[in-house]
Protein backbone atom coordinates (compact mmCIF):
# COMPACT_ATOMS: atom_id res chain seq x y z
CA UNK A 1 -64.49 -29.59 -13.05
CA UNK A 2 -66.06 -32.93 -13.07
CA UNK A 3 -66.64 -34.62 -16.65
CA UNK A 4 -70.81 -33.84 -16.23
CA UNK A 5 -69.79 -30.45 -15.58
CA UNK A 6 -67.29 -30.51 -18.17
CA UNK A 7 -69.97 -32.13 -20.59
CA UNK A 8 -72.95 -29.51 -19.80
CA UNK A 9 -70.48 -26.42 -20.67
CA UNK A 10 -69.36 -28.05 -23.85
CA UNK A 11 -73.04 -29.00 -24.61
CA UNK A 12 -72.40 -32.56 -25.39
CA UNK A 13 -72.96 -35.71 -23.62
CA UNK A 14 -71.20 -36.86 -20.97
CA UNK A 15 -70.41 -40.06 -22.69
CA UNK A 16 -69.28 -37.78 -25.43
CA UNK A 17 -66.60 -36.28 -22.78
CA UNK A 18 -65.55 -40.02 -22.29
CA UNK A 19 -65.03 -40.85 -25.85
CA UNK A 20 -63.13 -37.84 -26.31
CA UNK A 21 -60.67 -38.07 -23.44
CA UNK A 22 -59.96 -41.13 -24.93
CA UNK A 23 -58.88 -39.97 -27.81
CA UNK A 24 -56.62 -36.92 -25.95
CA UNK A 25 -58.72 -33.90 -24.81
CA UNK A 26 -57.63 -32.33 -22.03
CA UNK A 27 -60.07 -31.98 -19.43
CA UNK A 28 -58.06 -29.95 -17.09
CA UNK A 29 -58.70 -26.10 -18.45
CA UNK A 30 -61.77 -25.96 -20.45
CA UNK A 31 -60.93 -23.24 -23.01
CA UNK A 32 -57.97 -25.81 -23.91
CA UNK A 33 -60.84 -28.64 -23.95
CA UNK A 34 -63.01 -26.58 -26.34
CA UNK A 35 -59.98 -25.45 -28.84
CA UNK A 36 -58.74 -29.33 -28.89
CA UNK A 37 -62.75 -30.13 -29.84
CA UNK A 38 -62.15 -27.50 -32.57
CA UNK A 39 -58.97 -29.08 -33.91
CA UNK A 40 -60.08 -32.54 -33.91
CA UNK A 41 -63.97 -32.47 -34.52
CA UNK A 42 -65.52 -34.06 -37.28
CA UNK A 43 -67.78 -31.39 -39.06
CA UNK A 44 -69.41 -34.61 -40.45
CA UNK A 45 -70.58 -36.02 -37.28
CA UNK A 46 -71.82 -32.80 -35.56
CA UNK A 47 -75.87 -32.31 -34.99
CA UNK A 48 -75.48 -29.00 -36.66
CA UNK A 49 -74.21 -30.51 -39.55
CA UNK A 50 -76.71 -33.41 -39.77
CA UNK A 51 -79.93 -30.40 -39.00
CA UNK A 52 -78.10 -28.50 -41.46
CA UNK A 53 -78.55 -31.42 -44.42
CA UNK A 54 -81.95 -32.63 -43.38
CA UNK A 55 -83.11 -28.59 -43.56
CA UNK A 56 -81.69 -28.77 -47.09
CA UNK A 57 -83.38 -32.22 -48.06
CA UNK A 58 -86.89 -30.56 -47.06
CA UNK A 59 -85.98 -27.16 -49.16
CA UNK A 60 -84.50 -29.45 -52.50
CA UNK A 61 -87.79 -31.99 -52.20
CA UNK A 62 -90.19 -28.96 -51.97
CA UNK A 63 -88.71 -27.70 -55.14
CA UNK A 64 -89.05 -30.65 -56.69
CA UNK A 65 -91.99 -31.57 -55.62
CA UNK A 66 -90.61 -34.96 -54.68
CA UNK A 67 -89.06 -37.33 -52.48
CA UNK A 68 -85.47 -37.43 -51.96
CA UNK A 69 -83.73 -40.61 -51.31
């Protein structure tokens, strides 16, 4: 599997890939590349995470009724 391929069935960019075998994920089986993303992923720098706290900033300032900072 090539890294584009590898990148598309992860869901990430292929630069991503790059940046990432850098740092040690195998790229060889990609059930071994996804559990190493698992291990070694920062939560904090995920999209889901970042959607996740802009969804909540929109909920807290409608309750409030204004802007959060």
């Amino acid at each position: 599997m090539n890294k584009t391929e590898l990148a598309k069935t992860l869901g990430i960019l292929r630069q991503a890939v790059y940046k990432f075998l850098w740092q040690g994920m195998p790229a060889d089986d990609l059930q071994v590349a996804i559990d190493w993303r698992e291990k070694n992923l920062n939560i904090f720098r995920t999209k889901e995470y970042r959607i996740g706290l802009a969804v909540a900033r929109e909920r807290l300032e409608a309750e409030r009724g204004c802007k959060i900072s």
